[in-house]
Protein backbone atom coordinates (compact mmCIF):
# COMPACT_ATOMS: atom_id res chain seq x y z
CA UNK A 1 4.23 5.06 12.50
CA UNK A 2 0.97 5.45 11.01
CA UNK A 3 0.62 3.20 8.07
CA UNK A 4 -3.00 2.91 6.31
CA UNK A 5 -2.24 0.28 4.36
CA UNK A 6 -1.12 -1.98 7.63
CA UNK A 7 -5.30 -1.71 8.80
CA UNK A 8 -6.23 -3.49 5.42
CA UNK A 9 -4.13 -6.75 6.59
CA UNK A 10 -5.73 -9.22 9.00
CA UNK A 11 -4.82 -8.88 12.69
CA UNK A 12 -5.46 -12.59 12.75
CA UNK A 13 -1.88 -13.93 12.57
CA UNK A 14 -0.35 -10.88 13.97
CA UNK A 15 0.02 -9.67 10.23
CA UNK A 16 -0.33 -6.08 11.34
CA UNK A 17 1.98 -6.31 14.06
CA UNK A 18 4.64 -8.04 11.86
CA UNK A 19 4.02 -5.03 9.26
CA UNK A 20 5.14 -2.77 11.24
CA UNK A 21 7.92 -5.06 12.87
CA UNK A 22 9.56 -4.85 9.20
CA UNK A 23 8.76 -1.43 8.38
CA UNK A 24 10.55 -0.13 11.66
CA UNK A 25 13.26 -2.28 11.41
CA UNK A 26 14.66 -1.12 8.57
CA UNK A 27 14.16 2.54 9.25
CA UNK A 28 16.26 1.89 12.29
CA UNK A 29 18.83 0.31 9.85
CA UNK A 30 18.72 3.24 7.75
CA UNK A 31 19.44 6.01 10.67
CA UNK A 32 22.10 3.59 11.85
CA UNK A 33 23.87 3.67 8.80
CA UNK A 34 23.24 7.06 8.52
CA UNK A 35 24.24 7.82 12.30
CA UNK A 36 27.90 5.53 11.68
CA UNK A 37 28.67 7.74 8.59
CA UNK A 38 28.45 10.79 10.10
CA UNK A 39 30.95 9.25 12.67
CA UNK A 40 33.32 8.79 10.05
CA UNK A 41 33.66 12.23 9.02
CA UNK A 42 35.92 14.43 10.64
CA UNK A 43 34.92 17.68 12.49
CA UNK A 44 35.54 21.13 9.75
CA UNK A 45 36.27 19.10 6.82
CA UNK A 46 34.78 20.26 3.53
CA UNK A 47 32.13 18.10 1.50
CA UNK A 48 34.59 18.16 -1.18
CA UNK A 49 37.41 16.46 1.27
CA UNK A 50 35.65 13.81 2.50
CA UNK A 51 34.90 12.05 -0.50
CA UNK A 52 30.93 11.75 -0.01
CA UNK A 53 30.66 9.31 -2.72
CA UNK A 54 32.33 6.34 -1.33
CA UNK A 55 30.70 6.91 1.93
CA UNK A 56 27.13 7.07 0.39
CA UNK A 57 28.21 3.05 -1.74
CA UNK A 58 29.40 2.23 2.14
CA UNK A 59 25.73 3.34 3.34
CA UNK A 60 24.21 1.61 0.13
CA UNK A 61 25.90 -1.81 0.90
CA UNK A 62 24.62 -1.89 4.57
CA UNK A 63 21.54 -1.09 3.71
CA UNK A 64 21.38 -3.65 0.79
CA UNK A 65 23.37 -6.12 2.88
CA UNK A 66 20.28 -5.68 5.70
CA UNK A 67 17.93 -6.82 3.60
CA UNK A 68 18.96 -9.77 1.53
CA UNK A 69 20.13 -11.31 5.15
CA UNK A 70 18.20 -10.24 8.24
CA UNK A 71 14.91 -9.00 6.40
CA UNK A 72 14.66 -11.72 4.02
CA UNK A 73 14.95 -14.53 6.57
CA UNK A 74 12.63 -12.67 8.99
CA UNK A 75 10.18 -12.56 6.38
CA UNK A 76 10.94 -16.45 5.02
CA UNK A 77 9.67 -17.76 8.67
CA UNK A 78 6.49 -15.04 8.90
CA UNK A 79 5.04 -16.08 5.00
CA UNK A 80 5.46 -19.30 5.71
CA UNK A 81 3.83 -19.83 8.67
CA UNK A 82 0.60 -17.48 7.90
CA UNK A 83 0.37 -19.23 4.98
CA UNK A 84 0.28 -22.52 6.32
CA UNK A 85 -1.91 -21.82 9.36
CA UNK A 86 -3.98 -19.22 7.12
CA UNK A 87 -4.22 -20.10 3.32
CA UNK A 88 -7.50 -18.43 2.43
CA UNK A 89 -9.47 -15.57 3.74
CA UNK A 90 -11.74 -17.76 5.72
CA UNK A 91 -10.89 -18.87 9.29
CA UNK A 92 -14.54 -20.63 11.23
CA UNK A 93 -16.70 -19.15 8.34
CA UNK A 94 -15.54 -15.80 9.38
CA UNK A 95 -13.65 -13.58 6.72
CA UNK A 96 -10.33 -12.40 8.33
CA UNK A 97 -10.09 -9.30 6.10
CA UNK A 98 -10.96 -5.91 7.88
CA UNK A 99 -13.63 -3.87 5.94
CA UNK A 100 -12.94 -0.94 6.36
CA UNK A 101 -14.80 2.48 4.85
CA UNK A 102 -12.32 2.55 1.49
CA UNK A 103 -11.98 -1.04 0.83
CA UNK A 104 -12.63 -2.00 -2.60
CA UNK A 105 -11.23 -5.51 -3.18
CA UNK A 106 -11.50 -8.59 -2.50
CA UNK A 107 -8.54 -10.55 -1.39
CA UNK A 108 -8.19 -13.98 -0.84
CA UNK A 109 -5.03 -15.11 0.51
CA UNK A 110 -3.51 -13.69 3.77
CA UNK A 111 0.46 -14.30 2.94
CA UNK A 112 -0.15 -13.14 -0.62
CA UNK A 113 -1.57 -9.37 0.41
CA UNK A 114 1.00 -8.90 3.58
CA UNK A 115 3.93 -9.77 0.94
CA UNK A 116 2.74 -7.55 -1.85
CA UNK A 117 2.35 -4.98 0.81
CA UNK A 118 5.87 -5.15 2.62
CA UNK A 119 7.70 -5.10 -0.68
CA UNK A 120 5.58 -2.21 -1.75
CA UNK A 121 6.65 0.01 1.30
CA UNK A 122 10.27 -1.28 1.19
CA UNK A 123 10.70 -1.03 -2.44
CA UNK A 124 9.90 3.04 -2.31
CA UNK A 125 13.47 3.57 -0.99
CA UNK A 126 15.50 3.59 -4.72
CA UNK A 127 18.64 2.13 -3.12
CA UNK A 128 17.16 -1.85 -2.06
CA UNK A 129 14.79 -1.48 -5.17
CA UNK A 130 16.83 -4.43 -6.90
CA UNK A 131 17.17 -6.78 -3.51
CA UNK A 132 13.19 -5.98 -2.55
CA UNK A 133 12.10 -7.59 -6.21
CA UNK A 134 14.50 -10.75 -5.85
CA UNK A 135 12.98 -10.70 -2.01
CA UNK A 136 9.79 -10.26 -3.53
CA UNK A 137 9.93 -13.23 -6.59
CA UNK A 138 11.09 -15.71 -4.01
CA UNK A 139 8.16 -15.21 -1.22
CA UNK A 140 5.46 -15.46 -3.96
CA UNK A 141 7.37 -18.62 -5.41
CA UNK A 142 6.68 -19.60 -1.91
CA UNK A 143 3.36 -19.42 -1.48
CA UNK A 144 2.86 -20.68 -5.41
CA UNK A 145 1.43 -17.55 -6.95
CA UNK A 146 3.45 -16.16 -10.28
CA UNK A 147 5.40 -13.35 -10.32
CA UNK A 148 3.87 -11.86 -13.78
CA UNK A 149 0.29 -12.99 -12.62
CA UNK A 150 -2.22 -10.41 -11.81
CA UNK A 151 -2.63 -11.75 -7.97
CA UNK A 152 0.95 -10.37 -7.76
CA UNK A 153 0.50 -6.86 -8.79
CA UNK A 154 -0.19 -4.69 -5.73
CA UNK A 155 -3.18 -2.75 -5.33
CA UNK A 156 -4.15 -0.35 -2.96
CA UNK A 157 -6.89 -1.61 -0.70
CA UNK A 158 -8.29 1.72 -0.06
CA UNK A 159 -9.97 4.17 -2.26
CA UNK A 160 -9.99 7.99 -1.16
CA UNK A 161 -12.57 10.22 -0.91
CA UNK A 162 -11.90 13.93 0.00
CA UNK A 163 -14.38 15.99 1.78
CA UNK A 164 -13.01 19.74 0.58
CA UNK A 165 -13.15 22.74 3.59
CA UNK A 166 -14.28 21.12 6.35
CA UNK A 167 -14.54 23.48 9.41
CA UNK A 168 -14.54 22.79 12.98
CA UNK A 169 -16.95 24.45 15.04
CA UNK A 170 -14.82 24.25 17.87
CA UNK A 171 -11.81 26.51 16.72
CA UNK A 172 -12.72 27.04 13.17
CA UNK A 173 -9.83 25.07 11.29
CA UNK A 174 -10.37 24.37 7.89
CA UNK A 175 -8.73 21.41 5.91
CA UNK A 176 -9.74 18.70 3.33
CA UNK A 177 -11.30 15.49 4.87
CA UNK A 178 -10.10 12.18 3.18
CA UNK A 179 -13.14 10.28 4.73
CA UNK A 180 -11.80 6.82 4.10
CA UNK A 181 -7.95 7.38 5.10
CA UNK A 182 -7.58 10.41 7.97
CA UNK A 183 -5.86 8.91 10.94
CA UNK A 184 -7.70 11.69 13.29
CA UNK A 185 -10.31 9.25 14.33
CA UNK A 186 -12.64 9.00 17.69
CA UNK A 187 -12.84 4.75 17.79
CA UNK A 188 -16.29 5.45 19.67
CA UNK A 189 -19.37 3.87 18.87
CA UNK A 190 -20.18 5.54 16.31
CA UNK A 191 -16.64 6.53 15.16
CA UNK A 192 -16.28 10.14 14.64
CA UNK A 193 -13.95 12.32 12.24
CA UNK A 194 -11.41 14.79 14.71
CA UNK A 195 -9.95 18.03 13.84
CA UNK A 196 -6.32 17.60 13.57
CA UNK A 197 -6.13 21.38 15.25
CA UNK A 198 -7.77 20.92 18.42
CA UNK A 199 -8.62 17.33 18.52
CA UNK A 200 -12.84 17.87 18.56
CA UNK A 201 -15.18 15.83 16.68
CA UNK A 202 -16.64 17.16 13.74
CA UNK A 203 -20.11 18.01 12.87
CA UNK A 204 -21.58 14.48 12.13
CA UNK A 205 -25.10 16.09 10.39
CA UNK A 206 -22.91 18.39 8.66
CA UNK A 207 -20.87 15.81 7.21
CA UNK A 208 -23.68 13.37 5.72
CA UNK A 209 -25.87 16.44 4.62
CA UNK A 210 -22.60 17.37 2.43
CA UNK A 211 -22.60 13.50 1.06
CA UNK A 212 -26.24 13.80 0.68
CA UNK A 213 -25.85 17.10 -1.73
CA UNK A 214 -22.76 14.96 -3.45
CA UNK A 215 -25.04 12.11 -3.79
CA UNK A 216 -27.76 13.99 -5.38
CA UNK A 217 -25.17 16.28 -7.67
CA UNK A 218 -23.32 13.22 -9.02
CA UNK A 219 -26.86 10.93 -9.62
CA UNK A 220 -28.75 13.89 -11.63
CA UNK A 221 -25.43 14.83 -13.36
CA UNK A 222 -25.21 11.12 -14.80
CA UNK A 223 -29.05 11.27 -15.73
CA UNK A 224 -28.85 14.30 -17.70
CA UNK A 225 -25.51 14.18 -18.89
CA UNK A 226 -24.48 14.56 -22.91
CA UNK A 227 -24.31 11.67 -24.97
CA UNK A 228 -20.73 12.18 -27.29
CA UNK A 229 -19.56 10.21 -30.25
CA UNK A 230 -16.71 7.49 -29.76
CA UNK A 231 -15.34 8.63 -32.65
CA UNK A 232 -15.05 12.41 -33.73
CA UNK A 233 -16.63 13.36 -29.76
CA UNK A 234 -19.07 15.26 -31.16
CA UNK A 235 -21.86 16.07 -28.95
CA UNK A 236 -25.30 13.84 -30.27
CA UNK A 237 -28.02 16.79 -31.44
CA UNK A 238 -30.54 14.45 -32.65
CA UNK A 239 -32.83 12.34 -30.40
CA UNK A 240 -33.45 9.82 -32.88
CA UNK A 241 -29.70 9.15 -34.65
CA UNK A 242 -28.43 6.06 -34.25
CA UNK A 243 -25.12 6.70 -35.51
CA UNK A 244 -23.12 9.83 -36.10
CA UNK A 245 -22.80 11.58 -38.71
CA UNK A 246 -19.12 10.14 -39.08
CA UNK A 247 -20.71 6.72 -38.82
CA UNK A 248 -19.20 6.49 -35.10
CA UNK A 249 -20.95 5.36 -32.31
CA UNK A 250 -22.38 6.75 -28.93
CA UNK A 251 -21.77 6.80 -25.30
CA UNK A 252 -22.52 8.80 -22.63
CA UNK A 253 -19.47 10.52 -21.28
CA UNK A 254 -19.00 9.15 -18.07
CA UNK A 255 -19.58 5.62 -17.76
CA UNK A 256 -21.99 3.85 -14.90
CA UNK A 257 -19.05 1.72 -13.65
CA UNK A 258 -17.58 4.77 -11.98
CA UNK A 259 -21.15 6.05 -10.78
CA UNK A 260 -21.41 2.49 -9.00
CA UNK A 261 -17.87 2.60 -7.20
CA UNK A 262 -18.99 6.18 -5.94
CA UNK A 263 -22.52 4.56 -4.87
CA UNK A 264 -20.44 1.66 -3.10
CA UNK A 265 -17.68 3.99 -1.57
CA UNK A 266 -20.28 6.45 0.07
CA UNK A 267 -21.86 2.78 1.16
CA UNK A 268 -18.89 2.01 2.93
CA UNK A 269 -18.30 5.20 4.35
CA UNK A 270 -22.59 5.21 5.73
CA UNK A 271 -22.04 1.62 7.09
CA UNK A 272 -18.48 2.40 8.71
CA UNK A 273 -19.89 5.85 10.51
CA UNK A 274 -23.77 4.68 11.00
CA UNK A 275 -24.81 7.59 8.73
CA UNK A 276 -28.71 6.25 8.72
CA UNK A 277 -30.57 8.67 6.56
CA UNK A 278 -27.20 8.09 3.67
CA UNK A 279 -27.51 5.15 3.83
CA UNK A 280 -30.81 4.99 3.25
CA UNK A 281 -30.95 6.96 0.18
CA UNK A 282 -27.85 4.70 -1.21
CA UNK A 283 -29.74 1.59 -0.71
CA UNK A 284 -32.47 3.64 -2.71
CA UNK A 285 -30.31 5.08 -5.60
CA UNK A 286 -28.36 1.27 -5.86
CA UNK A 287 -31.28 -0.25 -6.60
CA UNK A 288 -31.51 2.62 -9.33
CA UNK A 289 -28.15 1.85 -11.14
C-alpha cells in the first residue's frame, strides 16, 4: 500500500508504521469476510437462490463487529501513548512533522492528525461509516480536543500540483505529473521525478523551465488582470471610478491569497527538488506579493 497521506504523519512514534498497521488490517478483515461468504455458497446455485441479502448483513456485521472491538482497542493503546510521550509537535526543539513538497498546514498535535487521518481512510468504506464516527468522538474525547471544533475537521496535508504532458526522453511516455503527490520517486540526493513506463528520471531542466514559464504566466496574469464589480460583475472601464455605476464595489478577479499559496507551493516543490534558479526567482517574486 501506497498511502500519501501516511508520509504527512511523524515517523517519530512509529505513527506511520501504525497507519498502515490499521489500514491493512482491516482490508485483510474485509477479504476474509469476503473469502468465508463465498464459502457459504454452494457450487451452480443461482444469485436469486442464495439469498445474497442476508449474506451481505452477515458480511456487514463482521466487518462492523471488527471494528468497534479489535480496531478500536488497538487504536485506544496507540493515541494514548503518542499522546502522552508526544503532545505537541516539538520533540528537542526539533519539529516532528515531515515537510514535504505539498504541505500546507501547520499541525500541532501528533495523536490529533494520526486520528483524524485513520478515521478518514476507514470511514470511506459506507458500511463502518456509523462505528468509525463513534470510534472517532471517543479518541478525540481522549486527547481533549472537541468533536465540532475546527482542530477536528480533517484536512488534507498536501496540496496538488499537476504538471500536464510530461514526456520521457527515454521511451517517450506521456502522462500528467502531480509534482507534490507521484509515488514514482528516485530518493537520491537530489530526488528526481520517474516515468511510471520505464522507470527513468525525468528531465530535471525541463521540468523547472516549465515552472519557470508557469511562474511568469500566473505573476503577469495577476498584474494585468481586469478589475470586476462585486456587485453586477461588470468589467471597470474607467481608470478613475471609484464605484460602479450600480454603486457596487471593485475587486480584481482573482484574489492575491491564491497567487501566494501558488508562490509557496512552487517554494516547496524548489526547496524539496533543489531547483536553484526557481527558487531563486520565487524568493524574488515573494518579496513582490
Amino acid at each position: 500500500m501506497n498511502w500519501n497521506l501516511k508520509k504527512f504523519l511523524p515517523e517519530d512514534g512509529s505513527l506511520q508504521k501504525f497507519f498502515q498497521l490499521i489500514i491493512a488490517g482491516y482490508i485483510q478483515a474485509v477479504n476474509k469476510t469476503i473469502a468465508q461468504s463465498l464459502d457459504e455458497h454452494v457450487p451452480g446455485e443461482t444469485p436469486i437462490r442464495r439469498a445474497s441479502q442476508k449474506t451481505d448483513a452477515i458480511n456487514k456485521s463482521a466487518l462492523q463487529e471488527f471494528v468497534t472491538e479489535k480496531l478500536t482497542n488497538q487504536l485506544y493503546g496507540i493515541v494514548q501513548r503518542v499522546h502522552t510521550n508526544m503532545p505537541s509537535n516539538l520533540v528537542g526543539g526539533r519539529n516532528v512533522f515531515p515537510h514535504l513538497p505539498g504541505s500546507h498546514l501547520k499541525p500541532k498535535s501528533p495523536a490529533l492528525e494520526f486520528v483524524k487521518s485513520v478515521c478518514r481512510v476507514l470511514s470511506l468504506d459506507p458500511v463502518i461509516v456509523g462505528q468509525v464516527n463513534k470510534l472517532k468522538k471517543d479518541l478525540l474525547r481522549l486527547i481533549a480536543v472537541g468533536e465540532f471544533s475546527e482542530q477536528a475537521i480533517f484536512k488534507d496535508p498536501c496540496l496538488s500540483f499537476i504538471l500536464p504532458e510530461v514526456i520521457c526522453k527515454n521511451c517517450s511516455n506521456c502522462r500528467d505529473l502531480d509534482l507534490c503527490r507521484d509515488p514514482y520517486l528516485e530518493l537520491s540526493s537530489p530526488p528526481q521525478w520517474l516515468c511510471a513506463n520505464c522507470h527513468k528520471p525525468y528531465d530535471r531542466a525541463n521540468v523547472e523551465n516549465r515552472l519557470i514559464s508557469y511562474l511568469q504566466e500566473r505573476t503577469v496574469g495577476f498584474t494585468l488582470q481586469d478589475v470586476v464589480c462585486t456587485k453586477c460583475g461588470g468589467v471597470k472601464d474607467s481608470n478613475m471610478a471609484e464605484y460602479c455605476g450600480c454603486a457596487g464595489s471593485f475587486a480584481t478577479m482573482s484574489h492575491v491569497e491564491d497567487l501566494r499559496t501558488f508562490i509557496s507551493v512552487l517554494g516547496n516543490i524548489a526547496e524539496h527538488f533543489q531547483l536553484k534558479i526557481l527558487h531563486q526567482l520565487l524568493k524574488w517574486t515573494q518579496e513582490s506579493f
